[in-house]
N, C-alpha and C. Protein backbone atom coordinates (compact mmCIF):
# COMPACT_ATOMS: atom_id res chain seq x y z
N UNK A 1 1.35 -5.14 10.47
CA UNK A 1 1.58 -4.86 9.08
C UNK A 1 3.07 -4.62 8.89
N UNK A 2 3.83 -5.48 8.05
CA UNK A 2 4.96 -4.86 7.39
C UNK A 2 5.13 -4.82 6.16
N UNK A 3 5.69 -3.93 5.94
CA UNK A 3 5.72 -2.81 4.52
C UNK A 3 7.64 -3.53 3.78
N UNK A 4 7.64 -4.19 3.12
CA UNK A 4 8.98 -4.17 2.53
C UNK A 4 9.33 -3.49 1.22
N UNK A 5 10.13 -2.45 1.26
CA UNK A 5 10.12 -1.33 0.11
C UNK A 5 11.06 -0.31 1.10
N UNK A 6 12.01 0.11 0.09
CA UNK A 6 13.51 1.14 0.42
C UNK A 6 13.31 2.19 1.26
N UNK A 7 11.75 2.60 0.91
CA UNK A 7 10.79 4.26 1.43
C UNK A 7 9.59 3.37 1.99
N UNK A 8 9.36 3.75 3.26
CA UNK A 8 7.60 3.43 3.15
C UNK A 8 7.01 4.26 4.88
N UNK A 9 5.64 4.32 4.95
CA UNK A 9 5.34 4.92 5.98
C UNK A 9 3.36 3.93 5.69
N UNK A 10 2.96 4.06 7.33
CA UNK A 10 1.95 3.33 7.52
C UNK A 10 0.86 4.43 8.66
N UNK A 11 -0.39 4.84 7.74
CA UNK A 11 -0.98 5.91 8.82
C UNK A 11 -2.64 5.71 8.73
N UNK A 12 -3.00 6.24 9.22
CA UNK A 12 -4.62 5.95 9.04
C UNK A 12 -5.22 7.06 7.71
N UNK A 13 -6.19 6.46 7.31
CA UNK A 13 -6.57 7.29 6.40
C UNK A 13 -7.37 8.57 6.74
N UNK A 14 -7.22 9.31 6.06
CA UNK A 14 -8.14 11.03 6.92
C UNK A 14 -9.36 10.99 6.95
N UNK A 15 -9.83 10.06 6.16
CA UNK A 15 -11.35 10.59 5.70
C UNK A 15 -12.15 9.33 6.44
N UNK A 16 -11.54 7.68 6.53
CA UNK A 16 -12.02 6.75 7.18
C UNK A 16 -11.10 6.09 7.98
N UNK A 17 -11.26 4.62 8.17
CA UNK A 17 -10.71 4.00 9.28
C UNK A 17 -10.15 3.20 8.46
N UNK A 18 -9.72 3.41 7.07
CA UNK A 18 -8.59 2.69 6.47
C UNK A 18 -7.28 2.48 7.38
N UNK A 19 -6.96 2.15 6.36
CA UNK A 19 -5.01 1.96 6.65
C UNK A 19 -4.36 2.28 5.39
N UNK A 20 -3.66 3.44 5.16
CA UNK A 20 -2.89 3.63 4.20
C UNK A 20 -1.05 3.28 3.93
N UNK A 21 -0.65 3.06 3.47
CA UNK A 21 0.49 2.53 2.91
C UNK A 21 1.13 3.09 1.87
N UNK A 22 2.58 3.88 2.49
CA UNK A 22 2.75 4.56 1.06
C UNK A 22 4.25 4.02 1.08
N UNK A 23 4.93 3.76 -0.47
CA UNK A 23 6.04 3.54 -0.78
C UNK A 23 6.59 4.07 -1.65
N UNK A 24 8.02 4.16 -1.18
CA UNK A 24 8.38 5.05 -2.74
C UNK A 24 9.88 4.41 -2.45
N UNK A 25 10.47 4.73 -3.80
CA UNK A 25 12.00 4.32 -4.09
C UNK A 25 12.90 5.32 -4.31
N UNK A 26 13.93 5.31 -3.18
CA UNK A 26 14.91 6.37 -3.06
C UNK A 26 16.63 5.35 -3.84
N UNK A 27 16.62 4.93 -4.31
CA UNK A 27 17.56 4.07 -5.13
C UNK A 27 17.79 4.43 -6.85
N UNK A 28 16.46 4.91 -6.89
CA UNK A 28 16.27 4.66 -8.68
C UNK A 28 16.10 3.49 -9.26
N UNK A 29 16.02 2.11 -8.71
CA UNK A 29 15.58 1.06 -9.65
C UNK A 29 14.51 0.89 -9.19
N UNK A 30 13.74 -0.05 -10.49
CA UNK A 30 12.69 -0.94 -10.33
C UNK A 30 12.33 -1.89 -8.98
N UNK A 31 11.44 -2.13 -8.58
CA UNK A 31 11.52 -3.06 -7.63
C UNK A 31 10.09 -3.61 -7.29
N UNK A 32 9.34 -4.17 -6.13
CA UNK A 32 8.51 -4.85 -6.26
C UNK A 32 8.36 -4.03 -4.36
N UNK A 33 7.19 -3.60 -4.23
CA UNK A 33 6.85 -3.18 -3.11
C UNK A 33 5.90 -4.91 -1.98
N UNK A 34 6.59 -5.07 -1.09
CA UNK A 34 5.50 -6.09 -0.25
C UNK A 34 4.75 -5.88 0.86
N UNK A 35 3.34 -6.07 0.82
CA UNK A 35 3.11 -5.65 2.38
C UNK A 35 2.38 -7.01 2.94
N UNK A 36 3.06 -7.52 4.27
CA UNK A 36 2.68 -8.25 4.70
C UNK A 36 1.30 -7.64 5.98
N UNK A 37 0.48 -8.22 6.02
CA UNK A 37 -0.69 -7.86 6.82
C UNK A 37 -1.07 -8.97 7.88
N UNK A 38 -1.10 -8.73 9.52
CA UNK A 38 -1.11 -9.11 10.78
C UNK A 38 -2.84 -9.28 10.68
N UNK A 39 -3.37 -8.31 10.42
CA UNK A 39 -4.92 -8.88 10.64
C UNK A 39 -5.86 -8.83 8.97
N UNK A 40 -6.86 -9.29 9.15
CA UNK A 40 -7.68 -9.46 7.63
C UNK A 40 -7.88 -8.18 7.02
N UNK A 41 -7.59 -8.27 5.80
CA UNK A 41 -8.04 -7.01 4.71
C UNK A 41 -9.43 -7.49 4.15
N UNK A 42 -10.35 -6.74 4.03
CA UNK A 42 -11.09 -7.14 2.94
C UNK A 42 -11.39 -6.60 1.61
N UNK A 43 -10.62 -5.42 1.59
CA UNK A 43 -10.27 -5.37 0.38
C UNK A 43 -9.10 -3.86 0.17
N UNK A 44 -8.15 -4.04 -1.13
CA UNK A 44 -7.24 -2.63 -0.87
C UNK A 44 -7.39 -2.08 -2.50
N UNK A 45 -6.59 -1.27 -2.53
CA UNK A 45 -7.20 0.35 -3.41
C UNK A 45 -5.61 1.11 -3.60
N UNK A 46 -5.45 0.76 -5.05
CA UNK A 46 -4.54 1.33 -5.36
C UNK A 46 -4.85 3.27 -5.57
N UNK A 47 -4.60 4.65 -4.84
CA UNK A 47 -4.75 5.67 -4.96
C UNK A 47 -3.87 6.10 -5.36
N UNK A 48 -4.44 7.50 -5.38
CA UNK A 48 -3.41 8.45 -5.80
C UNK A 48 -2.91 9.19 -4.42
N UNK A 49 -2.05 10.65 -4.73
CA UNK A 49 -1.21 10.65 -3.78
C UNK A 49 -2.25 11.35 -2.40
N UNK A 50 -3.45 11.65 -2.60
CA UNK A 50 -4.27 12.38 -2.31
C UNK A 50 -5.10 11.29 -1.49
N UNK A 51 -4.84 9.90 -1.70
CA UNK A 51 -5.79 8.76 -1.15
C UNK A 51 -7.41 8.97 -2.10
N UNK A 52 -7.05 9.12 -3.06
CA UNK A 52 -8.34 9.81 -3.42
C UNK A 52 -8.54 8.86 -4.84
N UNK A 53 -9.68 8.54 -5.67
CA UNK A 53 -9.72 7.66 -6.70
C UNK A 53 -9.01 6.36 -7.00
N UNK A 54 -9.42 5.47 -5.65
CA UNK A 54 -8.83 3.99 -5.79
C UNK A 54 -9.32 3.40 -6.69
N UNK A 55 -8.57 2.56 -7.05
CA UNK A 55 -8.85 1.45 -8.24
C UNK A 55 -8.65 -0.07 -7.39
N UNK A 56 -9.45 -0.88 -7.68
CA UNK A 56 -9.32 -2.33 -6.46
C UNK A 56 -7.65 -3.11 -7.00
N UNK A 57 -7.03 -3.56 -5.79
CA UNK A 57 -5.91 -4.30 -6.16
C UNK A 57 -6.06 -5.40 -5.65
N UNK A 58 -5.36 -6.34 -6.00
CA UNK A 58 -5.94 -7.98 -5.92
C UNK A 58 -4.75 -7.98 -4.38
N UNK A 59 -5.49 -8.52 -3.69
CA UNK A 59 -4.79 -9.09 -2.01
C UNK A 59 -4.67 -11.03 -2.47
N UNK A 60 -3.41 -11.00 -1.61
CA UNK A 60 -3.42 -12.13 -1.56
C UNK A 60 -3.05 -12.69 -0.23
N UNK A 61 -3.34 -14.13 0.16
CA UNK A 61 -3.13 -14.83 1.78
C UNK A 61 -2.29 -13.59 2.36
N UNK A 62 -2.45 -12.81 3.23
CA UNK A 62 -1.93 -12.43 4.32
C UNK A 62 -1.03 -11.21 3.67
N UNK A 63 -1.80 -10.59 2.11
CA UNK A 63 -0.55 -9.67 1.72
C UNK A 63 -1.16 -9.00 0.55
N UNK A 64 0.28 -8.56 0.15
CA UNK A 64 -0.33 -7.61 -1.61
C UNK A 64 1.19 -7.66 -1.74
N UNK A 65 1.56 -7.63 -3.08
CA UNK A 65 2.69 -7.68 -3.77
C UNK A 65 2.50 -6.08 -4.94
N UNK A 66 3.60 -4.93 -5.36
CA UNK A 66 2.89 -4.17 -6.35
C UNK A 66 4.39 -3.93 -6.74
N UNK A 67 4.43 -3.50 -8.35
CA UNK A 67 5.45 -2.74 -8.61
C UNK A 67 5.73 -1.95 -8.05
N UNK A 68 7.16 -1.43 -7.85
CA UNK A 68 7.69 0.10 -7.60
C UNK A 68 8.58 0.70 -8.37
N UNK A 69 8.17 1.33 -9.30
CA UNK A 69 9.04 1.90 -10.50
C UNK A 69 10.24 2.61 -9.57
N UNK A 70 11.52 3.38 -10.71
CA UNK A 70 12.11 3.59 -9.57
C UNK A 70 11.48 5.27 -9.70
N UNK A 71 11.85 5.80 -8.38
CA UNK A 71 11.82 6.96 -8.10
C UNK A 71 10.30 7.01 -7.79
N UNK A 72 9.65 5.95 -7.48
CA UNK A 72 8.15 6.34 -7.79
C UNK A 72 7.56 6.10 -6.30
N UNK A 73 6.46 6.67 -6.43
CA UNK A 73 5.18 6.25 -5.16
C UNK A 73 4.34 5.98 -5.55
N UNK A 74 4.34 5.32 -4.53
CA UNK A 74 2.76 4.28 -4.51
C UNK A 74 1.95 4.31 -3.38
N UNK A 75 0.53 4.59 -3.56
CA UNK A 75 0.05 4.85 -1.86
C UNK A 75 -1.08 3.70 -2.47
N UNK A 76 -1.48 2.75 -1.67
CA UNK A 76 -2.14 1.66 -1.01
C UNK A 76 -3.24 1.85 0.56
N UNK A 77 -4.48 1.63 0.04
CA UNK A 77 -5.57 2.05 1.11
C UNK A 77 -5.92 0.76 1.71
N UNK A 78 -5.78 -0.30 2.69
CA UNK A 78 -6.32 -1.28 2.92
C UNK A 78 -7.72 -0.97 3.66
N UNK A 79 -8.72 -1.55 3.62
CA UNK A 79 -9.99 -1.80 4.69
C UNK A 79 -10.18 -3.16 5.20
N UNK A 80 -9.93 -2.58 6.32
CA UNK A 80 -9.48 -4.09 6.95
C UNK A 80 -10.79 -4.67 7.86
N UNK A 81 -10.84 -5.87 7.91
CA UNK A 81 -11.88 -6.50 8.90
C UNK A 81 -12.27 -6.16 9.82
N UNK A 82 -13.83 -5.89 10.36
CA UNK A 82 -13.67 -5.39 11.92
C UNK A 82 -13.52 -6.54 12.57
């Protein structure tokens, strides 16, 4: 998995065998967070900072693309293929 974004960190999720993804912007501008993904997602979850109340985010070939306002975070839950 690589994470392209100014801030970012990659850990397991507490509660399952996710993969969480968090980014944030230490710059102050706008920008576009990328995460490239090494093995299959089957599906990811835009949360809050808590990993808690995902909303589904659209994956695409081998990735996810998301805004990054500036100053902002973004945490990303993937569930990935066994």
């Amino acid at each position: 998995m690589a994470v392209h974004a100014k801030g970012s960190t990659v850990k397991k999720c507490e509660d399952d065998d996710s993969v969480i993804v968090r980014a944030y912007d230490i710059e102050g501008r706008d920008t576009t967070m990328t995460v490239n993904l090494f093995c299959p997602a089957k599906a990811a979850e835009r949360t809050n900072i808590l990993e808690e109340e995902g909303k589904p985010w659209p994956l695409k070939k081998g990735g996810m693309e998301m805004p990054l306002g500036h100053h902002a975070i973004e945490t990303i839950k993937f569930k990935l293929e066994k």
